[in-house]
C-alpha atoms as a PDB file:
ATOM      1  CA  UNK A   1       4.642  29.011  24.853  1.00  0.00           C
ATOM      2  CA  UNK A   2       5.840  26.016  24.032  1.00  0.00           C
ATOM      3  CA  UNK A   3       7.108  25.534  20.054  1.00  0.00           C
ATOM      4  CA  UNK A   4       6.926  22.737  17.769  1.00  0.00           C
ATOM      5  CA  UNK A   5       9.047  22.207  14.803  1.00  0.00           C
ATOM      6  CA  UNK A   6       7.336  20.858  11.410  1.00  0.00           C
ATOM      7  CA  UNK A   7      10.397  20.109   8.872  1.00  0.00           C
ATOM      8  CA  UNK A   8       9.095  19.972   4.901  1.00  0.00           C
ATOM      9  CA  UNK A   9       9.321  21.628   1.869  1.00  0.00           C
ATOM     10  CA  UNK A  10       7.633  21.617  -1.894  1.00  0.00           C
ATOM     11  CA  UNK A  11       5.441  18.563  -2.924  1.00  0.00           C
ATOM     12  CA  UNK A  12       4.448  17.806   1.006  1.00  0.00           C
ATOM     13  CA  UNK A  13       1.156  16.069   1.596  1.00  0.00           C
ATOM     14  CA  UNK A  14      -1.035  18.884   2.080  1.00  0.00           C
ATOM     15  CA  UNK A  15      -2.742  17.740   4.866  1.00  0.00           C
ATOM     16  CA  UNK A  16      -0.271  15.881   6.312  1.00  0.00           C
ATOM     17  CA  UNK A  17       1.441  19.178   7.010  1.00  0.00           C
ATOM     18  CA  UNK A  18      -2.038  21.528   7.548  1.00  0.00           C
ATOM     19  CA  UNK A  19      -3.829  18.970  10.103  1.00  0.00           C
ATOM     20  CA  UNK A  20      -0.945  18.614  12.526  1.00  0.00           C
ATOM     21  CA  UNK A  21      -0.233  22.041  12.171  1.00  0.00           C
ATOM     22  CA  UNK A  22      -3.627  23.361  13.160  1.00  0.00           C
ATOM     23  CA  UNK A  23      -4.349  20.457  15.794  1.00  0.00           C
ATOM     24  CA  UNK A  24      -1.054  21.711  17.772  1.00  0.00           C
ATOM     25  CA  UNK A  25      -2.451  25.629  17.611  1.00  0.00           C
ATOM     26  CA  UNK A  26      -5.569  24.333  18.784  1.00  0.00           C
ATOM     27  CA  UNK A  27      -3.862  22.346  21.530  1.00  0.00           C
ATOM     28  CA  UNK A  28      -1.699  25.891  22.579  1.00  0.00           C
ATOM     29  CA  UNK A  29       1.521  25.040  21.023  1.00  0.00           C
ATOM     30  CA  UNK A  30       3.453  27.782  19.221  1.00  0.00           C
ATOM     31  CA  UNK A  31       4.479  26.063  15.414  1.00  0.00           C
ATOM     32  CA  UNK A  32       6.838  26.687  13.254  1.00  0.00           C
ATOM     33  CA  UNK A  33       7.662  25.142   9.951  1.00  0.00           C
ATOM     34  CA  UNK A  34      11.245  24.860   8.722  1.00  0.00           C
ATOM     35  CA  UNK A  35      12.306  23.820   5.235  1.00  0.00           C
ATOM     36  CA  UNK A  36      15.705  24.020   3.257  1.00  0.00           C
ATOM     37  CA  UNK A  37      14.711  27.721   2.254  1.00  0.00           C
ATOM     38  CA  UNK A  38      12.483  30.406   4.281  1.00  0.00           C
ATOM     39  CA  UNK A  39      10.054  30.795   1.313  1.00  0.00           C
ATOM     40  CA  UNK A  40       6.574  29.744   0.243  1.00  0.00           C
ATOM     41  CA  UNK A  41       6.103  26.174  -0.466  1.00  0.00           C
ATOM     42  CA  UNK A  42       4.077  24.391  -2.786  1.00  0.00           C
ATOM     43  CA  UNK A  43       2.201  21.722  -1.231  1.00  0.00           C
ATOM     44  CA  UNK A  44       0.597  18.674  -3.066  1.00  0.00           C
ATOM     45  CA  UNK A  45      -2.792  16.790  -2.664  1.00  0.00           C
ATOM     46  CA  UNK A  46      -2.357  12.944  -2.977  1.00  0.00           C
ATOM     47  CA  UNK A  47      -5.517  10.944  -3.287  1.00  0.00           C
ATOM     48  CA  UNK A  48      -6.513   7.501  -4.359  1.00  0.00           C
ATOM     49  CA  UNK A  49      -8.353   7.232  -8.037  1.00  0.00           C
ATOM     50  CA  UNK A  50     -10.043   3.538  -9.324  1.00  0.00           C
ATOM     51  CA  UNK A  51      -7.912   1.632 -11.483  1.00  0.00           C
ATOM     52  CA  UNK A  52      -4.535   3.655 -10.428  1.00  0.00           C
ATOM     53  CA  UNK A  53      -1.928   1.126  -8.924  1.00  0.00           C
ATOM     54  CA  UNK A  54      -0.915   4.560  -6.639  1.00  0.00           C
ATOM     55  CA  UNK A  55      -1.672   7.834  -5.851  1.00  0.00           C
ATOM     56  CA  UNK A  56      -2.314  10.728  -8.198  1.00  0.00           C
ATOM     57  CA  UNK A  57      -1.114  14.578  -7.324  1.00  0.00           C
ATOM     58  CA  UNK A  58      -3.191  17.471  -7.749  1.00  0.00           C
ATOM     59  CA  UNK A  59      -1.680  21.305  -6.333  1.00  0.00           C
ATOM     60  CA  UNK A  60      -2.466  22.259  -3.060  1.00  0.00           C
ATOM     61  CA  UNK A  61      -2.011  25.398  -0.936  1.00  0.00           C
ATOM     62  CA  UNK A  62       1.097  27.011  -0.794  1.00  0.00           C
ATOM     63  CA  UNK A  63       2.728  28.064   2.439  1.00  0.00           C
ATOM     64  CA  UNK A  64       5.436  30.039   3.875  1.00  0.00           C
ATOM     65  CA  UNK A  65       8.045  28.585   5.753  1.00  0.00           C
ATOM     66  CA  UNK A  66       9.250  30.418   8.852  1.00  0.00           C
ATOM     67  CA  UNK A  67      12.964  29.053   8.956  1.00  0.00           C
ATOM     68  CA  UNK A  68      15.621  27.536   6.650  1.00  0.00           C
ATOM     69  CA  UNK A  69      17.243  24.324   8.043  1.00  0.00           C
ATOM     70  CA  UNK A  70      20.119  26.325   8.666  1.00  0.00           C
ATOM     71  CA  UNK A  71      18.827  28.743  11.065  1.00  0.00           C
ATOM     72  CA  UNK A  72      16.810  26.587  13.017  1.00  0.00           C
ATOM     73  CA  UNK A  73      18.089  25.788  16.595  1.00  0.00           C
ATOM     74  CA  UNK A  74      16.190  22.487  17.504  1.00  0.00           C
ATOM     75  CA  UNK A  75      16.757  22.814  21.673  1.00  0.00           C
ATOM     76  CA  UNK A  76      14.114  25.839  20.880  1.00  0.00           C
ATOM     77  CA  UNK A  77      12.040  23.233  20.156  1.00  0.00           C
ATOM     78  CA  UNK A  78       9.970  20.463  22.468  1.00  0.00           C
ATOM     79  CA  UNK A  79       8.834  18.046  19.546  1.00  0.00           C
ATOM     80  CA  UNK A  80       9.220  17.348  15.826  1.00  0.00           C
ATOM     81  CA  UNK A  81       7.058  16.629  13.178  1.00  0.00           C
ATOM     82  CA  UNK A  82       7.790  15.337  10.030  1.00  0.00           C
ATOM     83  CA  UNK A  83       4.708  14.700   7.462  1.00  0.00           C
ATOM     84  CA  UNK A  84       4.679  13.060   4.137  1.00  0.00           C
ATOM     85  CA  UNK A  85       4.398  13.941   0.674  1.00  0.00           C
ATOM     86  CA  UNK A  86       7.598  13.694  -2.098  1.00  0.00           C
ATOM     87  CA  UNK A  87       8.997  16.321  -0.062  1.00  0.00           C
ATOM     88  CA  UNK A  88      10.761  14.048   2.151  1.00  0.00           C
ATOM     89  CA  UNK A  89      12.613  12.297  -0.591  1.00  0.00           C
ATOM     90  CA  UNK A  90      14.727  15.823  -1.249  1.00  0.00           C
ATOM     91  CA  UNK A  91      14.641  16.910   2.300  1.00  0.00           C
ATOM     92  CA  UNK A  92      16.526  13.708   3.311  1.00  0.00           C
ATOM     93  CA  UNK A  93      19.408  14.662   1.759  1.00  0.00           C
ATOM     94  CA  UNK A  94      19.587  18.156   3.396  1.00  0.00           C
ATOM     95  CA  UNK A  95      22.371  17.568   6.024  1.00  0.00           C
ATOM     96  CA  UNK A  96      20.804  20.299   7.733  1.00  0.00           C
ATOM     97  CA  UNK A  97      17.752  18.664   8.063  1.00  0.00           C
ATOM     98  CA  UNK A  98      19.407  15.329   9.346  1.00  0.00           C
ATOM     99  CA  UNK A  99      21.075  17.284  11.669  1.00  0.00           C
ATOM    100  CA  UNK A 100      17.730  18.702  13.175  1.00  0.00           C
ATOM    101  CA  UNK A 101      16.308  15.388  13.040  1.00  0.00           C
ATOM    102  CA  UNK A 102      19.145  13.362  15.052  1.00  0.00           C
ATOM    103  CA  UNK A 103      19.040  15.894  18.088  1.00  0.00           C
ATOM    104  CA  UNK A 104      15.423  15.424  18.246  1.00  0.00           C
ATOM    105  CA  UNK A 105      15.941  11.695  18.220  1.00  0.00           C
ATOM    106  CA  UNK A 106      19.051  12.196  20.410  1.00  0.00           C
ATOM    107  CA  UNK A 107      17.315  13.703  22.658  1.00  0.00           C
ATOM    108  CA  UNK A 108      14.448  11.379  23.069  1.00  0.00           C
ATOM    109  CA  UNK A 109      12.024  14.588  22.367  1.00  0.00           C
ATOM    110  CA  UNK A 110       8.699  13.653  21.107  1.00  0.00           C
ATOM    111  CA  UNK A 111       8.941  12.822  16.885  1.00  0.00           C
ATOM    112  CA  UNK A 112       5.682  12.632  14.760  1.00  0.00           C
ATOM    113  CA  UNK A 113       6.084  11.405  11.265  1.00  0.00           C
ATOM    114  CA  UNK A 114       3.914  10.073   8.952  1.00  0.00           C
ATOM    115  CA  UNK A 115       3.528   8.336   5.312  1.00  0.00           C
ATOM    116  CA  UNK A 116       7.035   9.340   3.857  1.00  0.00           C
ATOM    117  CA  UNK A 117       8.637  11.331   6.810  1.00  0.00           C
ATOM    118  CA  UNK A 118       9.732   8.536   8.410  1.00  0.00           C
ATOM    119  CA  UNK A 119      12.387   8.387   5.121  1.00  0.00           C
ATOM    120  CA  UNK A 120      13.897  11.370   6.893  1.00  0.00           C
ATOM    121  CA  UNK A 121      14.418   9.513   9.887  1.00  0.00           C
ATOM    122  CA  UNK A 122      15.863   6.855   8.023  1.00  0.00           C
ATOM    123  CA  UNK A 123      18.385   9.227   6.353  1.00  0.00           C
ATOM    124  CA  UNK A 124      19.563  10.212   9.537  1.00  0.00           C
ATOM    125  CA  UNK A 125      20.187   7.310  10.860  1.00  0.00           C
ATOM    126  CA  UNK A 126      17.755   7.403  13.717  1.00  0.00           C
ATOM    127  CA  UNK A 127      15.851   4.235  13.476  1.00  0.00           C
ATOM    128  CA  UNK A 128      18.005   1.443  13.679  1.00  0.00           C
ATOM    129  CA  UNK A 129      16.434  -1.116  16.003  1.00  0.00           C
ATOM    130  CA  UNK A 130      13.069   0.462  16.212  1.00  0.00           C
ATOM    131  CA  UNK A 131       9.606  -0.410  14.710  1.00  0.00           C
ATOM    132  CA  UNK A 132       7.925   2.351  12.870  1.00  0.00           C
ATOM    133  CA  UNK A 133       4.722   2.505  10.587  1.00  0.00           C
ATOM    134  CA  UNK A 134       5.089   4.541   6.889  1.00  0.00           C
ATOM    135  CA  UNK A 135       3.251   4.731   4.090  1.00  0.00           C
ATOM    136  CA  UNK A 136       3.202   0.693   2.537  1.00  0.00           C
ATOM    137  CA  UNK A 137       6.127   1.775  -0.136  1.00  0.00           C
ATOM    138  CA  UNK A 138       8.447   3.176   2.354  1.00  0.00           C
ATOM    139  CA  UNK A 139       8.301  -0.328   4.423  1.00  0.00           C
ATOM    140  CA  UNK A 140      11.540  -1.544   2.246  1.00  0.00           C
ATOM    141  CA  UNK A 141      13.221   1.986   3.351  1.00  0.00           C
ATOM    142  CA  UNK A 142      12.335   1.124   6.697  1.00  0.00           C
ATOM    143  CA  UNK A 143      14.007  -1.902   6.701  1.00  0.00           C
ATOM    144  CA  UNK A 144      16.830  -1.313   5.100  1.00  0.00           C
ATOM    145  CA  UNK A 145      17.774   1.386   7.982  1.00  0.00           C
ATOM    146  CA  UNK A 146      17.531  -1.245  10.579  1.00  0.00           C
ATOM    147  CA  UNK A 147      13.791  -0.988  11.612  1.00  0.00           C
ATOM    148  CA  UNK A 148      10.878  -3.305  11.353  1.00  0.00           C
ATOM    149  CA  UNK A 149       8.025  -1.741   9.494  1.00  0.00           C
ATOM    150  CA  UNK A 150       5.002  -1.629  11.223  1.00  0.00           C
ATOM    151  CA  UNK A 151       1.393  -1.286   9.646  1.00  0.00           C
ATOM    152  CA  UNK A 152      -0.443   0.228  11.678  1.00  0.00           C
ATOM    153  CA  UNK A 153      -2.238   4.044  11.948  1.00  0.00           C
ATOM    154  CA  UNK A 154      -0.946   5.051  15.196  1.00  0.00           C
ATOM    155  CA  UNK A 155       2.500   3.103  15.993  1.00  0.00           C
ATOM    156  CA  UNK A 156       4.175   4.423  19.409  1.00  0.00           C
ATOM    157  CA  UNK A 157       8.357   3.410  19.632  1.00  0.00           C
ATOM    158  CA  UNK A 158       9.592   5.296  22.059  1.00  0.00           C
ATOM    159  CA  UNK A 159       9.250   9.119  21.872  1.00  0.00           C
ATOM    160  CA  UNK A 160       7.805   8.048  18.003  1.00  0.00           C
ATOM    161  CA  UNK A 161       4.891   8.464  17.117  1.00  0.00           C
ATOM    162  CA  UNK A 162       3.849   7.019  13.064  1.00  0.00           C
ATOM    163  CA  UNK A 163       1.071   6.497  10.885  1.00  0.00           C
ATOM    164  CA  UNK A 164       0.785   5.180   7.092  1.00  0.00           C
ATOM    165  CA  UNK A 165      -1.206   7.961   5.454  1.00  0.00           C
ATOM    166  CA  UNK A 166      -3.191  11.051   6.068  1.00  0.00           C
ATOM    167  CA  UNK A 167      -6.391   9.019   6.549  1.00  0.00           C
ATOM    168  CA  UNK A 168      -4.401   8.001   9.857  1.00  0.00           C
ATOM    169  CA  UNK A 169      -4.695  11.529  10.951  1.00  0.00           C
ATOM    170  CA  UNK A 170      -7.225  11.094  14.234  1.00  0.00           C
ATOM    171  CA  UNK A 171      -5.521   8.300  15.768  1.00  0.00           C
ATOM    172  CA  UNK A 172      -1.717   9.117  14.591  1.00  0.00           C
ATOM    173  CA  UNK A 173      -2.240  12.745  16.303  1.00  0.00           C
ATOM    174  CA  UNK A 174      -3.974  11.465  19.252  1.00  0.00           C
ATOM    175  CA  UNK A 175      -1.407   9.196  20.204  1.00  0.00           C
ATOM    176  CA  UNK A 176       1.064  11.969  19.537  1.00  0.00           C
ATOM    177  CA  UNK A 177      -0.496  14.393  22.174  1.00  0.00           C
ATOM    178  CA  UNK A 178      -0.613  12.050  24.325  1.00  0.00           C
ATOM    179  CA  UNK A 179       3.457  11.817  24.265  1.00  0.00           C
ATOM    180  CA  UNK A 180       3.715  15.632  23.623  1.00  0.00           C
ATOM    181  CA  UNK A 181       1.248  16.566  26.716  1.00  0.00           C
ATOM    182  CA  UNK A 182       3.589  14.433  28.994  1.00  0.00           C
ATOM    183  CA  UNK A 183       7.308  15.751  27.311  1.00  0.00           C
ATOM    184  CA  UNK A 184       6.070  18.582  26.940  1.00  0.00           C
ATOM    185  CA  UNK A 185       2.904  20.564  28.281  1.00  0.00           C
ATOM    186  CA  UNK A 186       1.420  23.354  25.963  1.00  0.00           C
END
């Protein structure tokens, strides 16, 4: 079967890690989610409240990792994905994590990241002179590693597939097949 890496860790996006999960099972891809420890996570629920200038958090479901960065081997892998949430802002600086993240881009396998996760790929280095969508607030992150930010749901660069936000879900994922179905049949 063919396998698909999800890096992440505490504070993710809830459903920026549970819909891509479930879409690839549903698709016939094996997943497996990685994070700096092999332990359960605590995911996070973002959502939108009148008045606020941003997002509030709320818990969500936890969730146990099957790797640690360390012990992953990313050629066991055919594609990446990397969701949002404030886990990528600590995950970033987990070399181990970068170093998963540049043979991925390295090897021009398929990458899906969305809202914050493309602050990963910025961390490692991966996205100078490309254009890649993010959540709003990340578009000075963007930049600043070399890449033109890009709004836009479903933005294809490449093997890269992004998206601003979990409402971006249906079309970000879509797209994403499409790339994974052609790299890499289920």
């Amino acid at each position: 079967m063919t396998r698909v890496l999800v890096v992440t860790g505490d504070a993710a996006e809830d459903l920026e890690v549970m819909y891509p999960y479930q879409r690839l099972l549903e698709e016939g891809y094996e997943v497996d989610m990685a994070a700096p420890a092999a332990k359960k996570l605590q995911f996070v629920v973002h959502d939108f409240v009148d008045g606020f200038d941003t997002y509030t958090e709320k818990a969500g479901h936890t969730w146990a990792a099957d790797v640690a960065f360390a012990d992953v081997d990313p050629s066991a892998y055919a594609a990446l994905v990397v969701p949002g949430g404030r886990a990528p802002e600590y995950i970033r600086t987990d070399e181990e994590c970068l170093r998963i993240v540049r043979h991925f881009a390295d090897a021009g396998k398929p990458i899906a990241a969305l809202c914050h996760g493309p602050l990963v790929l910025a961390a490692a280095g991966v996205l100078t002179g490309r254009s890649i969508s993010a959540y709003p607030a990340c578009a000075p992150d963007v930049k600043a590693a070399g890449a033109t930010w890009v709004d836009s749901e479903a933005h294809i660069d490449g093997a890269i597939v992004s998206g601003r936000a979990w409402p971006d879900h249906p079309a970000w994922m879509r797209e994403f097949l499409k790339v994974l179905r052609v790299a890499a049949p289920a």
